[in-house]
Protein backbone atom coordinates (compact mmCIF):
# COMPACT_ATOMS: atom_id res chain seq x y z
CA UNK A 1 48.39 1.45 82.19
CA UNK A 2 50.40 0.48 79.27
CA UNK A 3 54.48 2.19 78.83
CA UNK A 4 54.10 2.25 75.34
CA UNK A 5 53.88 5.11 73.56
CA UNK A 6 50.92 5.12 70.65
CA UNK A 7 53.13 5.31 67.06
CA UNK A 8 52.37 8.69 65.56
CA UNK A 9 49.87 8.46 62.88
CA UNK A 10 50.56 10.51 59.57
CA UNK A 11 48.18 12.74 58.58
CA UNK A 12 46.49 12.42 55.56
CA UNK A 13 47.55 14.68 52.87
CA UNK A 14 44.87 17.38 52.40
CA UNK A 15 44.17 16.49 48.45
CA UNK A 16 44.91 19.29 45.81
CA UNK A 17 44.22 20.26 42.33
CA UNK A 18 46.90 18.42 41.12
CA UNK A 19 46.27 15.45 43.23
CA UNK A 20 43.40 15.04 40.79
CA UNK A 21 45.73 14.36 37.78
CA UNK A 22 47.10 10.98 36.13
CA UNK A 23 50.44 10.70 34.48
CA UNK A 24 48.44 9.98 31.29
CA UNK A 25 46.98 13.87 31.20
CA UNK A 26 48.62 16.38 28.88
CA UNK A 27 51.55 17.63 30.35
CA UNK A 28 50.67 20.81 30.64
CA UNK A 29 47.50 20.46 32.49
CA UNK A 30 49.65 18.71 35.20
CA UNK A 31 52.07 21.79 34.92
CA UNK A 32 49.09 24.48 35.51
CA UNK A 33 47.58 22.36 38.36
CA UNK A 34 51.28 21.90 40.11
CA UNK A 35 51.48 25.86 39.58
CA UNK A 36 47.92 26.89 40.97
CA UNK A 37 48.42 24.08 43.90
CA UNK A 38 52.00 25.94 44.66
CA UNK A 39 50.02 29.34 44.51
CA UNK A 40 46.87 28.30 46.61
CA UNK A 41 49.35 26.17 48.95
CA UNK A 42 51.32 29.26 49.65
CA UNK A 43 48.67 31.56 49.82
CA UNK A 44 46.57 30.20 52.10
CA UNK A 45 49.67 29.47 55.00
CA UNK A 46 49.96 33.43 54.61
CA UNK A 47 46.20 34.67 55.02
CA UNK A 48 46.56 32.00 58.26
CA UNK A 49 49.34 33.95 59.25
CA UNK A 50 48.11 37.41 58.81
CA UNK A 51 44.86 36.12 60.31
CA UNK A 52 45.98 34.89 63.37
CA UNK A 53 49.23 37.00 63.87
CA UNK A 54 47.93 40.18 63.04
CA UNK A 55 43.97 39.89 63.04
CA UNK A 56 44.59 40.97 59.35
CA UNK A 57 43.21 39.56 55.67
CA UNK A 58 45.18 39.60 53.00
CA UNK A 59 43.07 41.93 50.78
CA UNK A 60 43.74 44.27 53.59
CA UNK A 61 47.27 43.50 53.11
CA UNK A 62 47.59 44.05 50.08
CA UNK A 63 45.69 47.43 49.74
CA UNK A 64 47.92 48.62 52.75
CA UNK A 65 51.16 47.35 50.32
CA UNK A 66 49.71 49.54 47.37
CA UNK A 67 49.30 52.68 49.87
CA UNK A 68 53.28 52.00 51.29
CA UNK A 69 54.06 52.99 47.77
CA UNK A 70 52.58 55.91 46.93
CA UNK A 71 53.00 58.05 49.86
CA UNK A 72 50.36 60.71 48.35
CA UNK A 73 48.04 58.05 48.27
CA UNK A 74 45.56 56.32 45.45
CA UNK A 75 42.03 57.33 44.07
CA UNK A 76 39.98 54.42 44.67
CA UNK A 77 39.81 53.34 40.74
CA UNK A 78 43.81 53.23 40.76
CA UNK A 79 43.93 50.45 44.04
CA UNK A 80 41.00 48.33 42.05
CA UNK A 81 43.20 48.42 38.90
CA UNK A 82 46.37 47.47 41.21
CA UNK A 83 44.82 45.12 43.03
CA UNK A 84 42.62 43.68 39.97
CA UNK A 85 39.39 43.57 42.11
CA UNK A 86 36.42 45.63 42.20
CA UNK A 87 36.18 49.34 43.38
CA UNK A 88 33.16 47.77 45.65
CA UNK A 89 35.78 46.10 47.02
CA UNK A 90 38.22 48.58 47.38
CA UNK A 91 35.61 50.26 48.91
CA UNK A 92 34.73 48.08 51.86
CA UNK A 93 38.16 47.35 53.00
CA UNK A 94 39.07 51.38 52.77
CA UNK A 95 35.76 51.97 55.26
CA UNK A 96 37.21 49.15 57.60
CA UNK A 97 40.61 50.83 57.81
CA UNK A 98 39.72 53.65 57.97
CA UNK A 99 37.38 53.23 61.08
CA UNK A 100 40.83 51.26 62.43
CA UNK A 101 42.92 55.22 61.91
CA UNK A 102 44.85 52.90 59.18
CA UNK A 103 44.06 54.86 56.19
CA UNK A 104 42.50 58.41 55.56
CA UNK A 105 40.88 60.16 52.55
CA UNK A 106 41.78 63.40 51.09
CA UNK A 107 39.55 65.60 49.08
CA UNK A 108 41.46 65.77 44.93
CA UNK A 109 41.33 70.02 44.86
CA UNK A 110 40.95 69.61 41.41
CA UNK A 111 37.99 67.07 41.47
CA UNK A 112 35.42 67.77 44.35
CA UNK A 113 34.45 64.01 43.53
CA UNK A 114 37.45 61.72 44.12
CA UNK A 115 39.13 61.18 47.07
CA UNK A 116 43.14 59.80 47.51
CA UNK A 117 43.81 57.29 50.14
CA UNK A 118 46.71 57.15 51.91
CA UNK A 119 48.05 55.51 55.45
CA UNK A 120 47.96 57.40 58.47
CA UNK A 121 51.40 57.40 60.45
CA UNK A 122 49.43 54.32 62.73
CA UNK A 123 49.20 52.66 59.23
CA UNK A 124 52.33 52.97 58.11
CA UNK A 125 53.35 51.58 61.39
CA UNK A 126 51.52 48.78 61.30
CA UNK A 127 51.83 47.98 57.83
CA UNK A 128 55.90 47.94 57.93
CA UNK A 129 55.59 45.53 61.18
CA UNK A 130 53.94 43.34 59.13
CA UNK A 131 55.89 43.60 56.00
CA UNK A 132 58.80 42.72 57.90
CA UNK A 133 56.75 39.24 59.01
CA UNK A 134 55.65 39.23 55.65
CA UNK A 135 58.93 38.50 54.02
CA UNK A 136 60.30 36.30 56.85
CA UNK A 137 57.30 34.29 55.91
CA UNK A 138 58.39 34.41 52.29
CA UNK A 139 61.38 33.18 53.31
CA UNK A 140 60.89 30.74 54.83
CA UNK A 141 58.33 28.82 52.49
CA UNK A 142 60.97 29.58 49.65
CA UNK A 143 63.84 29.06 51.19
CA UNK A 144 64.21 25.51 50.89
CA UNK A 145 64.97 25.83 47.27
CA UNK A 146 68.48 25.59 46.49
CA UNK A 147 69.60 28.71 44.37
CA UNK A 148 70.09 27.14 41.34
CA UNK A 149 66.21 25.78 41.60
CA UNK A 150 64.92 29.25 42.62
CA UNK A 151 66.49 31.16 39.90
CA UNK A 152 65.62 28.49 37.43
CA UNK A 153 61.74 28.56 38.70
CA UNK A 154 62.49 32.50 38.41
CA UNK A 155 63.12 32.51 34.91
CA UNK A 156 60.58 30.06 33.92
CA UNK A 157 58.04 31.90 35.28
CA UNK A 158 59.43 35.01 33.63
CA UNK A 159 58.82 33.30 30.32
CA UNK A 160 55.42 31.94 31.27
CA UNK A 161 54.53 35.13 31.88
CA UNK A 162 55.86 37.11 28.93
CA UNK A 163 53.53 34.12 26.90
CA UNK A 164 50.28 34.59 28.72
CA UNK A 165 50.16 38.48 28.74
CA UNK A 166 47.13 39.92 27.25
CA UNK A 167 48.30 41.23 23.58
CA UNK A 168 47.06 44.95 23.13
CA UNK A 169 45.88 45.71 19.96
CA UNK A 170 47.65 48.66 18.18
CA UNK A 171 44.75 50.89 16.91
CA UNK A 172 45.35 53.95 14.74
C-alpha cells in the first residue's frame, strides 16, 4: 500500500451558454449569454436548496412569496399574472398545498365563481422559515461582490431593464 495521497483532480467545468461564445461574437450576445448563465447558475443552486432542504420547488416558493404579501389572499388569475405562468399552473401547485394545510380557498361573496387563496397560519410558518434560508442563500451567492460591483451591476440592470420593457400603446 502506497503513502501517497492521489492529487485531487479538478472537476470539469459543467459548460454554459456562454461557454458557447468566441471573443469574435457581437458583444452583446456575449453580454445576454453571461446574464442568462448568471440567472440559470443562480437559480438552479436555489431550487437544489429548496429541494433538498425543504422538500420544496421553487414555483411553490414563489406562489407561497406572492400569498406572504397579500394577507387576504389572490384570485387565481392575479398569482398567474404575478408569477407570469399559466392559471393551469397556478392551479396544480394551489391543489398540492393545499392538500399540505399550506394554503386555503375562500369563496369571493361577491362572485360565487372565484375563489382567493391565502396561507394558512402552518403556511405562513413555513413559508417565513424558509424565507429566512432564502435570503441567507441570497447572500451568500451575492455576497462576494464588493459594494462598489454590486451597486454598479444594480444600476446596470436597472437600465437594462427600463430598455427592454414592453412599450404600451396609448389608445384613445
Amino acid at each position: 500500500m502506497s503513502d501517497t495521497v492521489p492529487e485531487a483532480i479538478e472537476p470539469e467545468p459543467i459548460p454554459d451558454l456562454e461557454s458557447r461564445t468566441v471573443p469574435e461574437d457581437h458583444h452583446d450576445l456575449r453580454l445576454w449569454l453571461r446574464l442568462l448563465t448568471c440567472c440559470n447558475l443562480i437559480e438552479s443552486e436555489i431550487r437544489s436548496r429548496l429541494r433538498t432542504g425543504y422538500e420544496t420547488t421553487l414555483p411553490r416558493f414563489d406562489l407561497m412569496a406572492q400569498l406572504l404579501r397579500e394577507p387576504a389572499g389572490m384570485k387565481m388569475s392575479e398569482l398567474s399574472r404575478h408569477m407570469m405562468v399559466t392559471n393551469g399552473n397556478i392551479t396544480g401547485i394551489t391543489d398540492q398545498l393545499e392538500k399540505e394545510g399550506l394554503v386555503e380557498r375562500v369563496k369571493v361573496a361577491s362572485d360565487r365563481r372565484s375563489s382567493l387563496i391565502r396561507l394558512t397560519s402552518k403556511g405562513k410558518r413555513i413559508f417565513k422559515k424558509m424565507a429566512q434560508a432564502h435570503e441567507q442563500w441570497i447572500q451568500g451567492l451575492l455576497g462576494g461582490l464588493s459594494e462598489k460591483s454590486s451597486k454598479a451591476l444594480f444600476e446596470a440592470l436597472g437600465e437594462l431593464k427600463l430598455l427592454t420593457q414592453p412599450r404600451r400603446s396609448k389608445r384613445n
